[in-house]
Every structure is written in C-alpha cells, then in structure tokens.
Protein backbone atom coordinates (compact mmCIF):
# COMPACT_ATOMS: atom_id res chain seq x y z
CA UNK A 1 30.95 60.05 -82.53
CA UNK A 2 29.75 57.36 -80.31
CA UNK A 3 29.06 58.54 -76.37
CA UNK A 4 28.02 56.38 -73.14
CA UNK A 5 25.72 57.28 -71.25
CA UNK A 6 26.14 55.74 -67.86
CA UNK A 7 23.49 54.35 -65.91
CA UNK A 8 24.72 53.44 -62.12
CA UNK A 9 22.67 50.47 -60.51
CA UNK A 10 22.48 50.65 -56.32
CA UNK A 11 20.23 48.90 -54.54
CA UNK A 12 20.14 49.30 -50.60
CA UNK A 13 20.22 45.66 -48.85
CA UNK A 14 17.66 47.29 -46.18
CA UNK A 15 15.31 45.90 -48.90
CA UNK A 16 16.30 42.59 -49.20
CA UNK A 17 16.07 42.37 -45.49
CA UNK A 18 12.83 43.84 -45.26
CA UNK A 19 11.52 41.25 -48.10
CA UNK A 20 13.55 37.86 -46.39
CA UNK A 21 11.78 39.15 -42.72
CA UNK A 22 8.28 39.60 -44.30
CA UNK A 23 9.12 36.22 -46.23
CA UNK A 24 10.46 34.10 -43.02
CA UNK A 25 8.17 33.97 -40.17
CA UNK A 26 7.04 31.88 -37.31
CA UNK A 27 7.14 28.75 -37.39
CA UNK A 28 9.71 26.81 -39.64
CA UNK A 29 10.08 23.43 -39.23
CA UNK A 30 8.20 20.79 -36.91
CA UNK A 31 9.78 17.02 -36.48
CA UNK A 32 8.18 14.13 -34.25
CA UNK A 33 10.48 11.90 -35.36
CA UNK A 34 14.26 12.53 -34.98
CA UNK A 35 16.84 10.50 -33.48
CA UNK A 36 19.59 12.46 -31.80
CA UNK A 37 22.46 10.47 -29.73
CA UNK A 38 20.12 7.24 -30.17
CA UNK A 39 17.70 8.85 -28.46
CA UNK A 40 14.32 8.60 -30.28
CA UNK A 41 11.75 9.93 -30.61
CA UNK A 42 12.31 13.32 -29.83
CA UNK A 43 10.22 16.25 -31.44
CA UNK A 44 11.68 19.09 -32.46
CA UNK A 45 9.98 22.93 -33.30
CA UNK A 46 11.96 25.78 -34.76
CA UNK A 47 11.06 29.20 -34.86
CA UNK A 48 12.45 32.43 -36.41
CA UNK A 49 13.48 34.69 -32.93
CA UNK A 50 14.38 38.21 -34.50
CA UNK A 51 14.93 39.51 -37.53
CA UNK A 52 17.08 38.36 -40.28
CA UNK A 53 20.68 40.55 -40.84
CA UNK A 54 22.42 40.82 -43.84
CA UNK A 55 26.18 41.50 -44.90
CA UNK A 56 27.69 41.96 -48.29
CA UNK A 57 31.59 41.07 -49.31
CA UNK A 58 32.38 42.06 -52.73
CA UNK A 59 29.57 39.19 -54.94
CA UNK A 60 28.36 37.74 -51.59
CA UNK A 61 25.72 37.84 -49.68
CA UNK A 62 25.43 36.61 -45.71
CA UNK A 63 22.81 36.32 -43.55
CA UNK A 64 22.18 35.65 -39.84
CA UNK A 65 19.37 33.60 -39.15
CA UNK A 66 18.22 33.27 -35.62
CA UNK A 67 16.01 30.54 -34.12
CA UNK A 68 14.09 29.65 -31.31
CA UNK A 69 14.21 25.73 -30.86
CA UNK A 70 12.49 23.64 -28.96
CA UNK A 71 13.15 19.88 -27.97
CA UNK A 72 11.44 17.05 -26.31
CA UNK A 73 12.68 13.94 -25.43
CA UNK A 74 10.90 10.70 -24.66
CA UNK A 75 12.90 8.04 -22.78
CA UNK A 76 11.55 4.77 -20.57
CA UNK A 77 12.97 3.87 -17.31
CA UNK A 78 12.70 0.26 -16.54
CA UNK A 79 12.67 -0.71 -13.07
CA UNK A 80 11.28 -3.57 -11.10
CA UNK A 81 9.90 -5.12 -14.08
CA UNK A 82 8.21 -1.78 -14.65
CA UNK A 83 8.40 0.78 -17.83
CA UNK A 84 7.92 4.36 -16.58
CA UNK A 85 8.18 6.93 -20.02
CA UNK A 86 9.14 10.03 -19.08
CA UNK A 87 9.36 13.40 -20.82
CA UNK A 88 12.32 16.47 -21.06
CA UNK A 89 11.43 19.86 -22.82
CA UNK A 90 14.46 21.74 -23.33
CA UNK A 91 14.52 25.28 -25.30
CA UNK A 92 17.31 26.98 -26.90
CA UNK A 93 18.22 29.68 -29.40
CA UNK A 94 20.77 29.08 -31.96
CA UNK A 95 21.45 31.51 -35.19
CA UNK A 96 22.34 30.01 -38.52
CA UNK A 97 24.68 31.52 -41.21
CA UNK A 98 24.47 31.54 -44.74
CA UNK A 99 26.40 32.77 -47.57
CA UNK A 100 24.97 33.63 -51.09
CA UNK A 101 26.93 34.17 -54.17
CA UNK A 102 24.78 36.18 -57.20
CA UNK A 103 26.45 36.57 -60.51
CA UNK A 104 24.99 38.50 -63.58
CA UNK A 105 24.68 36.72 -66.57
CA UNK A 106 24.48 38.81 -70.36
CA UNK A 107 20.80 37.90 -70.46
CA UNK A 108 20.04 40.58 -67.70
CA UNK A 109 19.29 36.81 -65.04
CA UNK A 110 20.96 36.71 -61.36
CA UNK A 111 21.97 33.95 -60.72
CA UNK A 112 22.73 32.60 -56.47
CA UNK A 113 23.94 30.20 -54.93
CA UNK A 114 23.41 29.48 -50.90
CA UNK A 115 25.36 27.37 -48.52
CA UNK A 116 25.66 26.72 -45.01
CA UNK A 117 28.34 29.40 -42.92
CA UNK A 118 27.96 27.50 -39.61
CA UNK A 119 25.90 28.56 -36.92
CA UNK A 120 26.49 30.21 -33.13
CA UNK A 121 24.53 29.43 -29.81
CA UNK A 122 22.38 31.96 -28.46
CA UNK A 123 21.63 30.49 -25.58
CA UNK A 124 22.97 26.81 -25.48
CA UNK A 125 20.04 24.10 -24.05
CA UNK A 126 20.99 22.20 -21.20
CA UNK A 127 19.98 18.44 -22.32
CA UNK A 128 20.88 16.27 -19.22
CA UNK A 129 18.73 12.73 -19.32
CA UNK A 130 18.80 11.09 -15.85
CA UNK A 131 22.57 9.86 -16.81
CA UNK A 132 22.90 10.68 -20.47
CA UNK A 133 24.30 13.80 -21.82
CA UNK A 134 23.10 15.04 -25.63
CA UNK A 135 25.71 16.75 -27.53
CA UNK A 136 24.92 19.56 -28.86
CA UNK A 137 26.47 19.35 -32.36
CA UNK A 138 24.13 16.81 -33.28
CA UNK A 139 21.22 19.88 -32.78
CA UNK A 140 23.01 22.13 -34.71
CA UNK A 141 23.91 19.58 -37.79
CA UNK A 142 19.85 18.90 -38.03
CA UNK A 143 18.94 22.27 -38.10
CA UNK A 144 21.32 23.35 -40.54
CA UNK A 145 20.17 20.07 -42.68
CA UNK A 146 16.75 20.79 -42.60
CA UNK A 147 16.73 24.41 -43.17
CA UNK A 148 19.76 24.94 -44.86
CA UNK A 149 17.73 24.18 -48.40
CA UNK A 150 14.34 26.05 -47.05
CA UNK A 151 15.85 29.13 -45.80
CA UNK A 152 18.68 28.91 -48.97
CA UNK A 153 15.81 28.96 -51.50
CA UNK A 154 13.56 31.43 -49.59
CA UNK A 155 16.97 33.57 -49.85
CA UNK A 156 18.07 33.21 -53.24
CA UNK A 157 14.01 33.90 -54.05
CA UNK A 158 14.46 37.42 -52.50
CA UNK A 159 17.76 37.86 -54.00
CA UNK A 160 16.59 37.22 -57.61
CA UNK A 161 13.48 39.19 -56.92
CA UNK A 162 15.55 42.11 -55.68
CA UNK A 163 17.80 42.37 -58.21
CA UNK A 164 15.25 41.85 -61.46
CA UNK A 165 17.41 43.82 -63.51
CA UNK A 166 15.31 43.47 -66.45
CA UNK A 167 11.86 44.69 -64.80
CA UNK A 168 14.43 47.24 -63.13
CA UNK A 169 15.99 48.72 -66.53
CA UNK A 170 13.20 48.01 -69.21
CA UNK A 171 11.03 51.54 -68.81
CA UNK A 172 14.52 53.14 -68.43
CA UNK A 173 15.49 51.71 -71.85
CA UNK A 174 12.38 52.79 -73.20
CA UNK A 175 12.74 56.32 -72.02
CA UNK A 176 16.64 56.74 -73.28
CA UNK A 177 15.12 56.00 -76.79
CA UNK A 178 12.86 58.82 -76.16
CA UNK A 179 13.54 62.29 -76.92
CA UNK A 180 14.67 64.38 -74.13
CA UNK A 181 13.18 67.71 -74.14
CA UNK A 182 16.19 69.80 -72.59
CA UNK A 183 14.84 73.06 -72.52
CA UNK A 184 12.21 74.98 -74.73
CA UNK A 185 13.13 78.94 -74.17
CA UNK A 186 13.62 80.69 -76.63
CA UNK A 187 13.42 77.06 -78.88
CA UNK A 188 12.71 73.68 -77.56
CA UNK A 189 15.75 71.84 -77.41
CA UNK A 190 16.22 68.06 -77.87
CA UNK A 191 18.33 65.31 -76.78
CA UNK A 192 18.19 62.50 -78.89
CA UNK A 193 20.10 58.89 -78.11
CA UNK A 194 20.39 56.25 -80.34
CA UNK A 195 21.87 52.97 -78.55
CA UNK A 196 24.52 50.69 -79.94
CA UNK A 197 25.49 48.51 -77.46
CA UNK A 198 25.63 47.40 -73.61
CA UNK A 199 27.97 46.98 -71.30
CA UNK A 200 27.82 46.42 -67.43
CA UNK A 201 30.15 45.43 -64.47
CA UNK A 202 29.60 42.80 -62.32
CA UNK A 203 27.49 44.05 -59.29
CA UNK A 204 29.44 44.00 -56.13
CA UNK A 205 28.17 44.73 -52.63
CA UNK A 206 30.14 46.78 -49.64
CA UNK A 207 28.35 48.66 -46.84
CA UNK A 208 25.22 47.81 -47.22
CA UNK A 209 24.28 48.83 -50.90
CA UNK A 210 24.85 46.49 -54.01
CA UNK A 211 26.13 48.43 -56.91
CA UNK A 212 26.75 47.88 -60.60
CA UNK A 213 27.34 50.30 -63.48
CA UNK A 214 25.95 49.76 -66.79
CA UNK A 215 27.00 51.74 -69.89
CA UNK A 216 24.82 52.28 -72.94
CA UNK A 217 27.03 53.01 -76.19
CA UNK A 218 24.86 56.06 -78.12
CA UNK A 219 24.77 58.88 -80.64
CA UNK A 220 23.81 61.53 -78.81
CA UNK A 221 22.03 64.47 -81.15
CA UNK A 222 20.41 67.76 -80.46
CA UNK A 223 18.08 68.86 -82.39
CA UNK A 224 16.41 72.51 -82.55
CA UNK A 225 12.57 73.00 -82.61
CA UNK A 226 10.27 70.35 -83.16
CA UNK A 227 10.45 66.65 -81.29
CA UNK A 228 12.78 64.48 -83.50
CA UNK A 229 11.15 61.48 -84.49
CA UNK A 230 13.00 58.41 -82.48
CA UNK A 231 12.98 54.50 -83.65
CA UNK A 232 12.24 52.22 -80.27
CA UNK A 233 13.48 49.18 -79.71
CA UNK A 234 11.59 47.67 -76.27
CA UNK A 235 14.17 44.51 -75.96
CA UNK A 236 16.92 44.93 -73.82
CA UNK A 237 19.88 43.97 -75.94
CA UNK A 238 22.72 41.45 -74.07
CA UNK A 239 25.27 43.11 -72.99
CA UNK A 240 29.58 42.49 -72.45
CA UNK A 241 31.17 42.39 -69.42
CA UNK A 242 33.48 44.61 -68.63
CA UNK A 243 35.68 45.55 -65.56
CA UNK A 244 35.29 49.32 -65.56
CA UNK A 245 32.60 51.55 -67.99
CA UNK A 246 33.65 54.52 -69.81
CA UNK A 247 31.65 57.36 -69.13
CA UNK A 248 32.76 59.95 -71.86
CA UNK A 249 29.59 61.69 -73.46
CA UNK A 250 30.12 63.79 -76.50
CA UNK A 251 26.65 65.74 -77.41
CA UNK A 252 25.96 67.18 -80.63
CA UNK A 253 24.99 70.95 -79.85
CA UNK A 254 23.60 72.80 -82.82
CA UNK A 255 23.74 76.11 -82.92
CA UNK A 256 22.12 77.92 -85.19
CA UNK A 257 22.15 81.63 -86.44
CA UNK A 258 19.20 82.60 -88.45
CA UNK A 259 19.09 84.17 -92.10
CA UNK A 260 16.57 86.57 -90.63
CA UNK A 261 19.21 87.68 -87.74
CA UNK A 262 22.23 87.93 -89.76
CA UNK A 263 20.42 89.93 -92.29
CA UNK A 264 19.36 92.48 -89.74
CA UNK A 265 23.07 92.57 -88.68
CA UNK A 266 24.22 93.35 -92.01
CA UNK A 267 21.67 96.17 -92.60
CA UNK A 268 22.27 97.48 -89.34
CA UNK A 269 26.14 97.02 -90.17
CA UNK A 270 25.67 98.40 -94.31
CA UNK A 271 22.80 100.06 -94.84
CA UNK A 272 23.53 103.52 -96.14
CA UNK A 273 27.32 102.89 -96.79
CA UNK A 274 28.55 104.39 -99.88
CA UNK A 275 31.63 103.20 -102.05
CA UNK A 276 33.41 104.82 -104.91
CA UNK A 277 35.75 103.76 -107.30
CA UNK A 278 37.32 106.42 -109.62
CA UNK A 279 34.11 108.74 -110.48
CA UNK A 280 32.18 105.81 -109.87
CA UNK A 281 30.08 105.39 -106.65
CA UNK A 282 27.53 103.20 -105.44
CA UNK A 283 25.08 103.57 -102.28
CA UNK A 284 23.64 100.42 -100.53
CA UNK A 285 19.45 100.24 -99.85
CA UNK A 286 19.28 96.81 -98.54
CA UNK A 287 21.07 93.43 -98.19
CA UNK A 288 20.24 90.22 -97.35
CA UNK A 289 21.64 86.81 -96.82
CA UNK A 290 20.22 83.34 -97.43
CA UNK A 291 21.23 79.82 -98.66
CA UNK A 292 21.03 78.47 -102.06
CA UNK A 293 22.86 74.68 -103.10
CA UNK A 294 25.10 74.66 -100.44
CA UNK A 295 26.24 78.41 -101.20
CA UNK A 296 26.24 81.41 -98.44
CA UNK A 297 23.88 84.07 -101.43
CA UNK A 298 24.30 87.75 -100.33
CA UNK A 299 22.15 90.19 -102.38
CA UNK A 300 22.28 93.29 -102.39
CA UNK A 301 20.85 96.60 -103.92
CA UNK A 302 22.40 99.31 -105.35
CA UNK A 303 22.12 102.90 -105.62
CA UNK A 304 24.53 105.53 -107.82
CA UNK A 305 26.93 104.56 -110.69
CA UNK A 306 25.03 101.14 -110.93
CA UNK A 307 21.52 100.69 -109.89
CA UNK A 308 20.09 97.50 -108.93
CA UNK A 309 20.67 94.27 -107.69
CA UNK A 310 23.74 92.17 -107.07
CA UNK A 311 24.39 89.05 -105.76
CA UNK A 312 27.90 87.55 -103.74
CA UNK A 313 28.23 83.56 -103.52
CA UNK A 314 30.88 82.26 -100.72
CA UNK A 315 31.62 79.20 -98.60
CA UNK A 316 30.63 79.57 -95.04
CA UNK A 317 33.34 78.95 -92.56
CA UNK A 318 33.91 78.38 -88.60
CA UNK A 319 36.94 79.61 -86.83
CA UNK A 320 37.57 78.03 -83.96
CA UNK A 321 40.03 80.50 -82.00
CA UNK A 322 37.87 83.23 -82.59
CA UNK A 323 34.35 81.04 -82.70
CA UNK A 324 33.29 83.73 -85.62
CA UNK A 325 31.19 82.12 -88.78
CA UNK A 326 32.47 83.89 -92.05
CA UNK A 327 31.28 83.77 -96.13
CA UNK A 328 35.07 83.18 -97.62
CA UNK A 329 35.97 82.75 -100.77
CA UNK A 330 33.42 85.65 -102.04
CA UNK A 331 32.76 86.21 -105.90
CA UNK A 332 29.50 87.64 -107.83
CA UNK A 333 27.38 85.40 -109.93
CA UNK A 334 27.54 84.94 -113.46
CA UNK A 335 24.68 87.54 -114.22
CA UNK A 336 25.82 89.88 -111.55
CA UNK A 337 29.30 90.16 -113.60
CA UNK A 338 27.27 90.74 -116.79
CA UNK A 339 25.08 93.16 -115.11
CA UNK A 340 27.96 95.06 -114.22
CA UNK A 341 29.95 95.14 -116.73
CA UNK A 342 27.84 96.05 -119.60
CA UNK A 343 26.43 99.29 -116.79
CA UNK A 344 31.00 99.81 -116.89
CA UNK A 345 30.48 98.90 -113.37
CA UNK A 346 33.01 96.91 -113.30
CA UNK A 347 35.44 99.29 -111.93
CA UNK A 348 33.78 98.48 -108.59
CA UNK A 349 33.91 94.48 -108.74
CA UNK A 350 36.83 94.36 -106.64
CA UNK A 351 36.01 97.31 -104.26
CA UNK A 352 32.69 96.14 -103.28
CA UNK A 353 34.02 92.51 -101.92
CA UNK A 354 36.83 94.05 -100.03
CA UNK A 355 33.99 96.29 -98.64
CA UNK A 356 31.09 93.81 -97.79
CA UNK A 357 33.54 91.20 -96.87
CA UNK A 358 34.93 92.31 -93.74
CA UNK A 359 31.18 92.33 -92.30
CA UNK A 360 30.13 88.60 -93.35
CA UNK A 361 31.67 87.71 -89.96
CA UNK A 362 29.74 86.39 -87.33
CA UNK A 363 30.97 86.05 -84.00
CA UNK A 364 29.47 83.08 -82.09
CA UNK A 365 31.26 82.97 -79.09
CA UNK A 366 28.58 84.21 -76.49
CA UNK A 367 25.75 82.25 -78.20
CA UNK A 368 27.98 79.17 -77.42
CA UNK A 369 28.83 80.00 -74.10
CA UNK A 370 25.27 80.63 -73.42
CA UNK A 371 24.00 77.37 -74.95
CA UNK A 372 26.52 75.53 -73.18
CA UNK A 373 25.60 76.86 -69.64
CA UNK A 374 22.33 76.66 -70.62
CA UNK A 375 22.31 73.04 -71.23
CA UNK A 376 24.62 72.64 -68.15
CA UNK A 377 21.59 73.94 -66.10
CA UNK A 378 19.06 71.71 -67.70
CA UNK A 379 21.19 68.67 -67.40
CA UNK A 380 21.96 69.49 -63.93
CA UNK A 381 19.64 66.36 -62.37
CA UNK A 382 16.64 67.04 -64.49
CA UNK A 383 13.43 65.16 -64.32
CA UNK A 384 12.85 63.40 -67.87
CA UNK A 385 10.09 61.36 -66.17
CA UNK A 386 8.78 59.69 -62.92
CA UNK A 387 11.90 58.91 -60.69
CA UNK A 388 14.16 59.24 -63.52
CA UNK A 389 16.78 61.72 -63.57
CA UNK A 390 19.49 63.00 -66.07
CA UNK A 391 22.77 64.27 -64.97
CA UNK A 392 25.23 65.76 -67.41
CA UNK A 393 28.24 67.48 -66.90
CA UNK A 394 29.99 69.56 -70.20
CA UNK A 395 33.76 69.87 -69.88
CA UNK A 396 35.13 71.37 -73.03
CA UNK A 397 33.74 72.49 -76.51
CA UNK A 398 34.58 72.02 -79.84
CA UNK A 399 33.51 72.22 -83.49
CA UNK A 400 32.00 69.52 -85.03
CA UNK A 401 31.02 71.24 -88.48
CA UNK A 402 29.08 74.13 -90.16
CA UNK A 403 26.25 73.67 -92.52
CA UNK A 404 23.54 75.87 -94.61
CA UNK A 405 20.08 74.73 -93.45
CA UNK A 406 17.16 76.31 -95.65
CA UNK A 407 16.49 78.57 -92.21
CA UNK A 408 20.01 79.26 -91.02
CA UNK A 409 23.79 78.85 -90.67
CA UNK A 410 23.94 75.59 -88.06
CA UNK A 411 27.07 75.35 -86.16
CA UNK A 412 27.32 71.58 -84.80
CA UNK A 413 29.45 71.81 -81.35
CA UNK A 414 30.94 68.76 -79.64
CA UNK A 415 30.21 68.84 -75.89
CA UNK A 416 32.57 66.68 -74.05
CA UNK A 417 31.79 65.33 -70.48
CA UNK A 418 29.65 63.07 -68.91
CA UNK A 419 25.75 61.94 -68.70
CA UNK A 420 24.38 59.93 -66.33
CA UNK A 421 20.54 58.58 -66.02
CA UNK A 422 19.27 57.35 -62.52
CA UNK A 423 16.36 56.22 -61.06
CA UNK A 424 15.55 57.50 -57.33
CA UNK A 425 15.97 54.81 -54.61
C-alpha cells in the first residue's frame, strides 16, 4: 500500500536579505549626462543608504531599496555679454520598491519576475536654480529607470539562488532511497522507501518564511536483521502540482516470532503431559515447531502406548481481536497416520489434536505494542544523517498478513500515521 512521506520546504527570508545586502553595495549608478527639466548636464551618483527589507504576500516578494542620491547641476548665466557657469549640489535620499513574483515549475526551476512598486522620499532635495524649480518626479522616474533592471536582476539572482530546490532536495532524495536503520536492540530494524512519484505545492510566503510542501509517493517496508539492499535512482523525478499533499504513511512492521521461541513455549507449556485414551496412554518428551512448504510442522515424541515420533501439519493464522497467531486446521501426516495405526494407536488420533491444539496459540499483543512504541521512539525526530531528521507519528495498527519464513512466523502490521523528513534551517 502506497504511503507519502512528506517533506516540508521553509526557508527564512532573513537569508535572502542577508544575500541581496552582501550583493548590493555602495555605489550603484554614476551619470554625467542626464537631462532633467531641460536642464543638462547634470551628474547624478546613487548609493545604497541602509539595508535592503523584504516582505512576502502569498507568491510575492517586495523589497525596499533605499538610496542616497546625489545631484549636480550646471547652468550659465549670461549677463552683460558675459557667460558665468555656475554649479548646484543637491543630496537626497529616496527608497525604491520592488515586487517579485517566483513560481515553481515541475522541473524543480524558480522562476521571478521583478517590477517597479514606486518609490517614497526620504528626505526630499531642495533643487531651486536662481529662478527655476526641478520637479522632483523627474528624479524619481530616472532612478527607477536605471535601476529598476539592475537591482530587478540582482534580486531575482538571489531569489533563484535561494530557492535552488534541486541542490536543496537532491542529497535528501538520495538518502530517502537509503535504508533507514530505525533501531538495532534486540535486532536492527529497517525502514525501507521505495518512491513512486512527486508531488509539491506551490511555495507561498507569509511572515517572513517561504514555505512549500512536497510529498514523495512510497512503499514503505521494514525489514528485520540485516540492511535491505535498496535500488537508487539520483534524478529527481518531475513532479504534479497539487493544492494540498496527503500525508498518510502506512509502514510495513514485521513482526516476527521465532521457531526457536515458540518451541520453548510449547515444551515449557507440554513437556511431561500425559494423555490416555481407553487403556491407551501416551507421555510427551519433546516438541518442536518449524516450517516446511508453507505448512506450520509440529513434531513431537512419544512415550507409553505408542513410542516415537509424530508429526501435526496446520495453517498458521492471525486473529486480530485477540492479536494471538494459531496452527488451525491441524491433522497428522500421511506416515504419522500409518505409524499409528499399525502400533493400534489410533485410538488417540483424535485426543492428541484436541490436546496439543489449544497450546499452538500465540498471543502477540505485547510484542506489538512494544514494537509499535518502540518505533514511535525512534521515529520521534531521529537523526538519519547530517541535518536530516525523520519524524513519524503511528496512529492505529492493523494486520497486513502472516507468513512462514524458514526462521519464524512473520506477522506483517500496517502502521497508520504520518512521516515527515526535514532538513534543519
């Protein structure tokens, strides 16, 4: 049965203002040649005056830019048949305003998208010429066209390079496909996922962190003992856009009871016990249980009436109100019916499977109840490798099957809940 495993993206925009500030210093732009209100020419220097602030709405980015300016005009005064040029420094600070728009597309590439927001003075210049006033609109409009493209790609640089999902996610895809050792006392247990498919929201940005959720379609498997062997693929597969990701997780949980262990129950449970039919009576030595084809094999040996050895077949089965493992459907083998009827041992066929039957139960309710808070302790934000943490939560239990291994009676438990892999900020 097919689980996601849900792998939350959030990413801190402290960053991205940390990278845009480190990018975006001193000075910016430097005209000797601009014409403002016919005036010309007048030389222009812009400088960045504080540090860059950023704002997120939903897909959008916007940033505050502010600026130091500072303006020089060059004008002649005729008079008397005489040209006097004079000179005007005026200084200012102005911030411009931005807005960035950064989409996802299924090849794991952000895509953004800058344009102008306006701008506020800071402190507005006083430009008086003799008689002529400067506007200051005409200011603003040049900054904004010179720097709108400059600071826009500079912006949209940082924004891509923040949010490189690929370089972000590709060790973490590597490591899903990795066996997870979960815990290994008494046995080492594994987590093994097998991706499918990908799906991931749109990232969206509110109070200062950008967030997106991806979810990575798996068969999750345990596995008991040694480290399963795992085929890697080190491509990120595209992925489907989808509003919302399901995170239901359904883990495979074996559990497994031993031949070795259920035999010692039995001979602690039968060993000694005598059974009598008629004049007939029978004492057991030893018993023992093991797999053979598919088939739950029960020998045991005799003392008494009939001496020897005797073997019950049966089916194993799980009950899930009682979570007890039984051998049903019990019956001797072909040579064990010989044996005992040509030693007129017959008479105790039927009393010997009502007699060994009732202990071939195997109640596996505190083994699961261990194993699950067991694994709910190792999944609780375990390490699995540098900065990369697992997070599972198990909400309910159920059987997923029983089977005869060559070592022991496997009980395969569906863990229901929720798994999440994250990577530290």
């Amino acid at each position: 049965m097919p689980s996601i495993v849900d792998v939350p993206i959030e990413m801190k925009t402290g960053y991205l203002e940390n990278l845009l500030n480190a990018q975006i210093n001193g000075l910016l732009y430097q005209s000797d040649t601009l014409s403002i209100a016919g005036i010309k020419p007048v030389k222009l220097k812009v400088w960045k005056s504080d540090s860059i602030k950023i704002g997120l709405d939903s897909n959008e980015i916007s940033y505050r830019v502010p600026l130091k300016i500072w303006l020089q005009f060059q004008f002649t005064v005729n008079a008397l048949g005489f040209a006097h040029t004079e000179y005007q420094e005026v200084e200012a600070a102005i911030a411009l305003k931005f807005r960035s728009r950064f989409t996802v597309a299924n090849n794991w590439k952000v895509s953004t998208s800058s344009q102008s927001d306006g701008y506020e003075w800071i402190t507005e210049p006083v430009v008086r010429l003799r008689f002529v006033s400067i506007p200051l609109t005409p200011i603003a409009d040049v900054l904004l066209l010179t720097q709108q493209s400059t600071l826009g790609a500079a912006v949209d640089s940082a924004v891509n390079n923040m949010l490189d999902l690929k370089k972000m996610l590709s060790p973490l895809w590597i490591r899903i496909q990795s066996p997870i050792l979960i815990t290994n006392s008494p046995d080492s247990l594994w987590l093994r996922l097998s991706p499918q498919s990908v799906t991931m929201t749109q990232l969206c940005g509110k109070s200062g962190t950008i967030r997106g959720s991806i979810g990575i379609k798996s068969i999750a498997e345990t596995f008991l003992g040694n480290r399963p062997t795992a085929s890697l693929s080190d491509t990120l597969p595209a992925f489907t856009v989808a509003n919302t990701i399901d995170t239901s997780f359904v883990i495979n949980l074996y559990n497994e009871l031993s031949y070795s262990s259920a035999t010692q129950m039995l001979v602690g449970a039968l060993k000694g016990r005598n059974f009598t039919a008629g004049d007939k009576e029978v004492i057991i030595q030893d018993i023992a249980l093991y797999a053979m084809q598919g088939y739950a094999v029960v020998s045991i040996e005799f003392t008494g009436s009939f001496a020897g050895k005797v073997y019950v077949i049966g089916r194993v089965r799980y009950d899930s109100e009682t979570s007890t493992v039984s051998i049903e459907d019990l019956e001797f083998d072909i040579s064990t019916r010989n044996a005992l009827h040509s030693a007129a041992g017959w008479l105790l066929h039927g009393i010997i499977l009502d007699k060994v039957k009732p202990f071939l139960r195997f109640p596996l309710r505190e083994r699961l109840l261990e194993t699950q808070l067991t694994v709910q302790k190792m999944l609780s934000h375990k390490e699995i490798a540098p900065n990369v943490f697992i997070t599972g939560a198990i909400d309910t239990l159920s059987l997923g099957g029983v089977t005869l291994t060559d070592g022991a009676i496997r009980t395969a438990i569906l863990a229901k809940g929720s798994l999440i892999i994250s990577t530290r900020e």
